[in-house]
N, C-alpha and C. Protein backbone atom coordinates (compact mmCIF):
# COMPACT_ATOMS: atom_id res chain seq x y z
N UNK A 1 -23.97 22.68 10.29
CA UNK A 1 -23.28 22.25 11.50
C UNK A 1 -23.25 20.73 11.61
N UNK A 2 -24.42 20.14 11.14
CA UNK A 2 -24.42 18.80 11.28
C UNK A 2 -23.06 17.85 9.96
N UNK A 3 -22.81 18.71 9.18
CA UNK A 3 -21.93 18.17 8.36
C UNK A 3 -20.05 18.20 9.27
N UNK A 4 -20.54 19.06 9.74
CA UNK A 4 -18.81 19.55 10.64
C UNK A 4 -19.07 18.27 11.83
N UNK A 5 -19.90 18.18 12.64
CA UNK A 5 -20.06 16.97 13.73
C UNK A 5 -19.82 15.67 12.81
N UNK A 6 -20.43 15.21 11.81
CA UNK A 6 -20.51 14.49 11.23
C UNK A 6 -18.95 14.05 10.53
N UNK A 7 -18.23 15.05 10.37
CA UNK A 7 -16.45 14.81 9.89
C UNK A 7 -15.67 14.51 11.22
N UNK A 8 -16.13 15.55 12.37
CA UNK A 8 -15.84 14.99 13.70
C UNK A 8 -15.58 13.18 14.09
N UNK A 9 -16.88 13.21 13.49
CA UNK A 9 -17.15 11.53 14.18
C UNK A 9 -16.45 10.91 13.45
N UNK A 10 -16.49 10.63 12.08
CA UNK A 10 -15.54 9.93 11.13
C UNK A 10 -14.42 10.11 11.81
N UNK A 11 -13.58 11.33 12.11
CA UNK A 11 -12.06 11.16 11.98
C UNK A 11 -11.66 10.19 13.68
N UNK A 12 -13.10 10.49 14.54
CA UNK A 12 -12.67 9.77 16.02
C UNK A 12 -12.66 8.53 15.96
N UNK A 13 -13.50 7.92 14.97
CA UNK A 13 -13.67 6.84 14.92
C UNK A 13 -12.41 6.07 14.18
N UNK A 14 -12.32 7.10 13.18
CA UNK A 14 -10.80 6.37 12.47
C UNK A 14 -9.52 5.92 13.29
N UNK A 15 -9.71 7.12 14.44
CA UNK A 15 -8.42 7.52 15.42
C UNK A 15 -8.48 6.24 16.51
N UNK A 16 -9.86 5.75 16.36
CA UNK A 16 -10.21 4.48 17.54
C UNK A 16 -9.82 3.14 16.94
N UNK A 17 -10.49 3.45 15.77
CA UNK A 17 -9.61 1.61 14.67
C UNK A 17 -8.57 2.12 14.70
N UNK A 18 -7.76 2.72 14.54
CA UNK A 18 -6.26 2.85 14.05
C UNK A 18 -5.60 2.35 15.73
N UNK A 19 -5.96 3.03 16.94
CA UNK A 19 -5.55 2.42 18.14
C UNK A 19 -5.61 1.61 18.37
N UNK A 20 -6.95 0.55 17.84
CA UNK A 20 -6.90 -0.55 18.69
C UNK A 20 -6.57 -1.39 17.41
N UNK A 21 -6.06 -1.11 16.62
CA UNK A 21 -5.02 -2.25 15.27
C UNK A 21 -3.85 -2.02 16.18
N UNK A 22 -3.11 -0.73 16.42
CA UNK A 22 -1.82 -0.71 16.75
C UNK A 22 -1.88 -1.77 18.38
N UNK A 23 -2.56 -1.30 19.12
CA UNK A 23 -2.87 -2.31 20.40
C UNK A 23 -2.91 -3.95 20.57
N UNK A 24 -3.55 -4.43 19.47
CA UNK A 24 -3.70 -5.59 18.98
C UNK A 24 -2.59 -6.27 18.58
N UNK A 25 -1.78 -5.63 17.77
CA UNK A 25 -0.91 -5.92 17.02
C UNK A 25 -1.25 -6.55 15.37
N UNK A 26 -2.42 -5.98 15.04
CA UNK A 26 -3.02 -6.57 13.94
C UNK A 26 -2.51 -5.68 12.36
N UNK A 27 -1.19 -5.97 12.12
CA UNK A 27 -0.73 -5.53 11.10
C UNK A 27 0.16 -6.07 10.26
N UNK A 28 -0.55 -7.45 10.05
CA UNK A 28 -0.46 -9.12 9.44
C UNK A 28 1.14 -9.16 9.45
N UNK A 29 1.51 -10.28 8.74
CA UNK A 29 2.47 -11.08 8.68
C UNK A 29 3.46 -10.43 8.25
N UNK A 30 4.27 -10.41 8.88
CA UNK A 30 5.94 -9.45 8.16
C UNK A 30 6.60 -11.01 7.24
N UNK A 31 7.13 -10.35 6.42
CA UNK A 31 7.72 -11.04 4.79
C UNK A 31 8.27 -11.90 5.75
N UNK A 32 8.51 -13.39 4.76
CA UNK A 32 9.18 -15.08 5.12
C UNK A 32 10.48 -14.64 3.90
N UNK A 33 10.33 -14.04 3.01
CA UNK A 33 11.52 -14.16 2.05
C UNK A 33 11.98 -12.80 1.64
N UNK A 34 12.60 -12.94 0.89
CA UNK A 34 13.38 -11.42 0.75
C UNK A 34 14.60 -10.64 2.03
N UNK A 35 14.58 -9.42 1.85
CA UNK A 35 15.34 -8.93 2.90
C UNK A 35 16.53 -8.30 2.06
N UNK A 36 17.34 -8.42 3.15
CA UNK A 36 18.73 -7.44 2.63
C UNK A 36 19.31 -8.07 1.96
N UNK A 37 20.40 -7.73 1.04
CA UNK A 37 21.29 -8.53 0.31
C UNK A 37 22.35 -7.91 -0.01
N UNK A 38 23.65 -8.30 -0.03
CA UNK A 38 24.62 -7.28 -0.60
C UNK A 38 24.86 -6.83 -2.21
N UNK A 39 25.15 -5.85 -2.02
CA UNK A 39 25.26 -4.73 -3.40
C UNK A 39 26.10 -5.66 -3.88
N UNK A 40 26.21 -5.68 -5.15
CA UNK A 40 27.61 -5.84 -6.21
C UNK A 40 27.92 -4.98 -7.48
N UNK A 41 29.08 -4.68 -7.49
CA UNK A 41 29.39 -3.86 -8.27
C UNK A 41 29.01 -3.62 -9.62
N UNK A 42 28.44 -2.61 -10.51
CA UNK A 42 27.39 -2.37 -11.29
C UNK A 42 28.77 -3.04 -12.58
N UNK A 43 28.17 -3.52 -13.23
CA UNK A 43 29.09 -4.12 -14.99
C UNK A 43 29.61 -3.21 -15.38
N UNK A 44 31.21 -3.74 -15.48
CA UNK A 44 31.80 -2.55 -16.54
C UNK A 44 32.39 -0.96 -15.43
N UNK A 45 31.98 -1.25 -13.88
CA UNK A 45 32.25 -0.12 -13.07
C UNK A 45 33.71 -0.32 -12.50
């Protein structure tokens, strides 16, 4: 039984960091370069 409480706690605790990252906003730096670009037509198509 103590192994089943014990998976309990892990997953609440995971469920508590994972809230308070999303709360925070702590889910680092979104990309400076790259992004969309337009297609061009494949060689020879």
């Amino acid at each position: 039984m103590s192994a089943l409480r014990r998976g309990v706690l892990v997953l609440a605790l995971g469920w508590v960091v994972g809230a308070l990252r999303r709360l925070r906003g702590d889910g680092g730096v979104p990309p400076q370069a790259g992004g969309w670009r337009e297609l061009t037509d494949p060689p020879g198509g």
